[in-house]
Protein backbone atom coordinates (compact mmCIF):
# COMPACT_ATOMS: atom_id res chain seq x y z
CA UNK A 1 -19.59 9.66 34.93
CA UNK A 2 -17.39 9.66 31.66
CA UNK A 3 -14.48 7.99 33.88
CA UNK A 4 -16.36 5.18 35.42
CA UNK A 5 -17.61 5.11 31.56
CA UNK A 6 -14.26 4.68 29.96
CA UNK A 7 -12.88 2.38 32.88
CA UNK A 8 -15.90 -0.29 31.77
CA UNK A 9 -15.13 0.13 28.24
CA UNK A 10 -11.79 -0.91 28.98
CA UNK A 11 -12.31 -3.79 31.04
CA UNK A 12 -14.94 -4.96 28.01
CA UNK A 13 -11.98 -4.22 25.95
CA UNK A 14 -9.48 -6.33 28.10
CA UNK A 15 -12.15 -9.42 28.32
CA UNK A 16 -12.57 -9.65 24.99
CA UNK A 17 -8.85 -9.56 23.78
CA UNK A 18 -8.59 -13.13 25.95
CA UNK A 19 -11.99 -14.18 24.25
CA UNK A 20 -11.79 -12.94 20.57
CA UNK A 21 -8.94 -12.86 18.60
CA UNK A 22 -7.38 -13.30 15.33
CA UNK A 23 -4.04 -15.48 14.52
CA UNK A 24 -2.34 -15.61 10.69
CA UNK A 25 -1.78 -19.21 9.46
CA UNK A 26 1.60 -18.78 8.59
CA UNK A 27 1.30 -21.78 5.86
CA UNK A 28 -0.74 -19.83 4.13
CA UNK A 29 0.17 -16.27 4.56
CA UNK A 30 2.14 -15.22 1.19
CA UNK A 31 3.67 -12.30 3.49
CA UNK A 32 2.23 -9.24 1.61
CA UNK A 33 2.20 -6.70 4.46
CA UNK A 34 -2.05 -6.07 3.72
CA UNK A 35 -3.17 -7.25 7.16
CA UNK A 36 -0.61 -4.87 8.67
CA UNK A 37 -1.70 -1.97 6.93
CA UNK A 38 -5.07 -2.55 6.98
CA UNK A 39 -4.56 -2.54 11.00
CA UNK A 40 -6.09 0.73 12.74
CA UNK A 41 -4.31 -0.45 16.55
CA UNK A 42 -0.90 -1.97 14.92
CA UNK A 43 -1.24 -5.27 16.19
CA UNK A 44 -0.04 -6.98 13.58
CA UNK A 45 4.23 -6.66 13.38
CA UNK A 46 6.52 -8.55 11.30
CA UNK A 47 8.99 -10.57 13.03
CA UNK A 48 12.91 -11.66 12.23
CA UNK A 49 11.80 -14.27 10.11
CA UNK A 50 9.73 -12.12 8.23
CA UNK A 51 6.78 -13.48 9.33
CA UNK A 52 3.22 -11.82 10.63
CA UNK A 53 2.28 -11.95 13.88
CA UNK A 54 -0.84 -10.82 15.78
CA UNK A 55 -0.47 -8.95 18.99
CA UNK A 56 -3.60 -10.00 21.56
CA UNK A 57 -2.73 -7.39 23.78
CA UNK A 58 -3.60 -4.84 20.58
CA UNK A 59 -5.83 -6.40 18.53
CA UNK A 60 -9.49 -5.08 18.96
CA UNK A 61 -10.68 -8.17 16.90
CA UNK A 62 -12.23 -5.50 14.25
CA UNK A 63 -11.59 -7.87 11.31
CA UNK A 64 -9.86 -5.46 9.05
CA UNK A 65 -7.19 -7.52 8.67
CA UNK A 66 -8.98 -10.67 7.71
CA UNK A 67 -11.28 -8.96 5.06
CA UNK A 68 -8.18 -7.65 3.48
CA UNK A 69 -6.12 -11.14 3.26
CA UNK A 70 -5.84 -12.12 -0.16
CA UNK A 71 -5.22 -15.95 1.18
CA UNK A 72 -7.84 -15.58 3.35
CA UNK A 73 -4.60 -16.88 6.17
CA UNK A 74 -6.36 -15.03 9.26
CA UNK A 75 -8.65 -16.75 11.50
CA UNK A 76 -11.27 -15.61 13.72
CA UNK A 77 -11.16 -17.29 17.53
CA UNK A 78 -13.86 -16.97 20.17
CA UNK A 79 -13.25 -18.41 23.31
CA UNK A 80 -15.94 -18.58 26.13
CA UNK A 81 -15.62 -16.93 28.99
């Protein structure tokens, strides 16, 4: 029962990366690191450029990185299905 439990939890978790997600708005990121540490599932890397980027294929869409954004540069996306 607890596998055929955790296999639906992870095709709800799967779904909703490709229906929820964040995305930094780079012209208004100030590049301060907080949305990356804030980030329980490190989704959120800095690239070459020095620049934030949000992984889909981590993020849970939990919104710690968004309340933490001093800029408020990261936006919330829902998609229907």
């Amino acid at each position: 029962m607890f596998s055929g439990f955790q296999q639906h939890l992870q095709h709800l978790r799967q779904h909703l990366q490709h229906t929820q997600y964040y995305e930094i708005q780079q012209e208004q990121c100030v590049r301060c690191g907080s949305c990356m540490r804030a980030c329980q599932h490190k989704a959120i890397r800095k690239n070459q450029e020095g620049r934030y980027r949000i992984s889909k294929s981590f993020c849970h869409a939990c919104g710690a990185c968004q309340r933490v954004c001093p800029r408020q540069a990261i936006q919330y996306h829902s998609k229907q299905a």
